[in-house]
C-alpha atoms as a PDB file:
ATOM      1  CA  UNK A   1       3.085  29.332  13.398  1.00  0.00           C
ATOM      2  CA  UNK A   2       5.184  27.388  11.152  1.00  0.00           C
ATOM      3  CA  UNK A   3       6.315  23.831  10.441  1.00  0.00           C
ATOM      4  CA  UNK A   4       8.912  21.789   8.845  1.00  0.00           C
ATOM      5  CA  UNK A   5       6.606  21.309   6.151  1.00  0.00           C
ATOM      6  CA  UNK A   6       5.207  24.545   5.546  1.00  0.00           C
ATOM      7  CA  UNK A   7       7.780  24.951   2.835  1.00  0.00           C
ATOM      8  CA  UNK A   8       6.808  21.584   1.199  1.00  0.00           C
ATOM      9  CA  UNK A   9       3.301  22.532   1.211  1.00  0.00           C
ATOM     10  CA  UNK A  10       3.150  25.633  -0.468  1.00  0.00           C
ATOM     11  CA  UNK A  11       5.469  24.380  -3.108  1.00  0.00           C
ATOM     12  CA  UNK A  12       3.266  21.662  -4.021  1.00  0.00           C
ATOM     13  CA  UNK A  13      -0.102  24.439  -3.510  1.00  0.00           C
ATOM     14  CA  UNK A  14       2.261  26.545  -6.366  1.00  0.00           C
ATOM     15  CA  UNK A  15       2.459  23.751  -8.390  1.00  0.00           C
ATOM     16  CA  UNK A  16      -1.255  23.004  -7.943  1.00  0.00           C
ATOM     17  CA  UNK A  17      -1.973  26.782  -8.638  1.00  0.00           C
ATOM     18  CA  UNK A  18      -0.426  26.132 -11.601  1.00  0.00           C
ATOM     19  CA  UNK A  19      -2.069  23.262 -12.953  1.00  0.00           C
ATOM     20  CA  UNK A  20      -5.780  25.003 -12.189  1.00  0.00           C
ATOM     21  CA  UNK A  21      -4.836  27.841 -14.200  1.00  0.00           C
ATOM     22  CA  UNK A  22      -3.673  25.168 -16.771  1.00  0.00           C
ATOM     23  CA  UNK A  23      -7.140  23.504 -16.156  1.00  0.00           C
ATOM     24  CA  UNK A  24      -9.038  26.618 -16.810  1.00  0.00           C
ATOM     25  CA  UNK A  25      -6.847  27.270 -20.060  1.00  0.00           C
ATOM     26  CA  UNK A  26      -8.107  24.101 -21.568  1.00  0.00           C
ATOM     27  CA  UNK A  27     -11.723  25.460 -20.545  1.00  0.00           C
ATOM     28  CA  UNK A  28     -11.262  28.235 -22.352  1.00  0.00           C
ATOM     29  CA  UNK A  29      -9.965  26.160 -25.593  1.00  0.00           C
ATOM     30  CA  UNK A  30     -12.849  23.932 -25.848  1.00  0.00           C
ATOM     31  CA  UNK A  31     -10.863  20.935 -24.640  1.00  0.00           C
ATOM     32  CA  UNK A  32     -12.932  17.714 -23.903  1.00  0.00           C
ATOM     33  CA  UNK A  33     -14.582  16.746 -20.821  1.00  0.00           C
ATOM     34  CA  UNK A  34     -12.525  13.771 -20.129  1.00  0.00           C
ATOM     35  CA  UNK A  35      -9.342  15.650 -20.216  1.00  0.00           C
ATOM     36  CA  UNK A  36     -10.535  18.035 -18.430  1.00  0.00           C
ATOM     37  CA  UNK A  37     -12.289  15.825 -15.785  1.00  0.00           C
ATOM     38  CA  UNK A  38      -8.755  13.828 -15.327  1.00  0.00           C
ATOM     39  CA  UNK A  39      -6.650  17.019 -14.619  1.00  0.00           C
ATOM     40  CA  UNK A  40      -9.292  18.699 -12.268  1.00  0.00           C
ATOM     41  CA  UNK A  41      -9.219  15.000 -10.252  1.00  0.00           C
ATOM     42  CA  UNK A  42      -5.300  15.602 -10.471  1.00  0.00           C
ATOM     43  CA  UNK A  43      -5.217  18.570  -8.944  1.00  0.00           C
ATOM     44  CA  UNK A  44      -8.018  17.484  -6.388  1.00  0.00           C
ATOM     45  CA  UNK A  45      -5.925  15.274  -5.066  1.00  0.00           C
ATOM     46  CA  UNK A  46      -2.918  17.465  -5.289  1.00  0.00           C
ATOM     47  CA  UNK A  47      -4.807  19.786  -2.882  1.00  0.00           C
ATOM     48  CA  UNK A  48      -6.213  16.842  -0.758  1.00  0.00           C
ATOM     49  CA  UNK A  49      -2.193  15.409  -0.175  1.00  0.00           C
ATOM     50  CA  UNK A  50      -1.359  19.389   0.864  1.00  0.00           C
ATOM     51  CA  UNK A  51      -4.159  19.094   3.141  1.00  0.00           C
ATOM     52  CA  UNK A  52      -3.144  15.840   4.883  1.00  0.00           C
ATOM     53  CA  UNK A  53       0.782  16.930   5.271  1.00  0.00           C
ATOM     54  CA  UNK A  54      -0.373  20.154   6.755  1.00  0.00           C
ATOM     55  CA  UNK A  55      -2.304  18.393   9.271  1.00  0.00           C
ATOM     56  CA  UNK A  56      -0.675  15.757  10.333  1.00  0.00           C
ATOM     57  CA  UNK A  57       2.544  17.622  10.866  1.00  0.00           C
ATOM     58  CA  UNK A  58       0.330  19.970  12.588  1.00  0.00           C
ATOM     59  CA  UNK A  59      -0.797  16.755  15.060  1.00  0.00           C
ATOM     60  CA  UNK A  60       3.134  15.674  15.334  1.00  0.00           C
ATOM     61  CA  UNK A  61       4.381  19.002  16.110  1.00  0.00           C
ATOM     62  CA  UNK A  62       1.232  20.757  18.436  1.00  0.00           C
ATOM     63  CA  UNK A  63      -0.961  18.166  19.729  1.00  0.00           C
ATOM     64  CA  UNK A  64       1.575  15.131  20.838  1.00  0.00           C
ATOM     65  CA  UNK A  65       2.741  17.002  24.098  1.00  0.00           C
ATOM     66  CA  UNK A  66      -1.260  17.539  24.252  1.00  0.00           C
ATOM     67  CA  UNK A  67      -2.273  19.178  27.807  1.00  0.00           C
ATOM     68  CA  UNK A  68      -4.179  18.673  31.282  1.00  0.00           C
ATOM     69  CA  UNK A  69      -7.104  20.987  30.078  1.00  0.00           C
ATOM     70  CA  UNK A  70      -7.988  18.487  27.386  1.00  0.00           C
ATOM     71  CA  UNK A  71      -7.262  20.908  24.660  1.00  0.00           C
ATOM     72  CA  UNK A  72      -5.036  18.675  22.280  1.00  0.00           C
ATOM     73  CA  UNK A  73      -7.559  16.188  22.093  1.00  0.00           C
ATOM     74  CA  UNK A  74     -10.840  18.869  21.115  1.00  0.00           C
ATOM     75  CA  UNK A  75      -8.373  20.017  18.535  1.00  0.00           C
ATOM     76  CA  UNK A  76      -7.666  17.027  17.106  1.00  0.00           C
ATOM     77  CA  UNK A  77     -11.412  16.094  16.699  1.00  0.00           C
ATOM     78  CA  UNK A  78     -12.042  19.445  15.442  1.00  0.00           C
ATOM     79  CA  UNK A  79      -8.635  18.650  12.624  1.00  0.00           C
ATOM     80  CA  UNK A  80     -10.206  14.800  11.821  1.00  0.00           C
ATOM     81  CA  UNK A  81     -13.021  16.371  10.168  1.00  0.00           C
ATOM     82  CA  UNK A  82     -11.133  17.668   7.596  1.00  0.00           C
ATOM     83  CA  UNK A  83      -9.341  14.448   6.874  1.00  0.00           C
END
């Protein structure tokens, strides 16, 4: 299934890929721990933002018309645990 954002996302996941491989570069080089700590929180949260945009154009696109059964609203319990 895909979304508007889908695009958007894995752009941003490429550019993350990126920086982790730039990350483990500067492992490999001896760099210090504080660089080091500040781009792995960098591309934490790089990864967390993905996250969010995938889900919550997941929720606008899937689970607004939401159905009798009951089933949008399981899923969207089961997608706020990975907020």
């Amino acid at each position: 299934m895909n979304h508007p954002s889908h695009p958007a996302v894995v752009s941003r996941l490429k550019r993350v890929e990126g920086r982790l491989r730039s990350v483990i570069a500067m492992i490999e080089k001896g760099r210090g721990c504080l660089d080091l700590a500040q781009q792995l929180h960098a591309v934490e949260k790089a990864v967390g933002s993905a996250k969010r945009e995938l889900i919550h154009d997941h929720i606008e696109h899937c689970l607004e018309e939401g159905d009798a059964s009951g089933t949008s609203l399981k899923e969207l319990k089961q997608l706020t645990k990975y907020l």
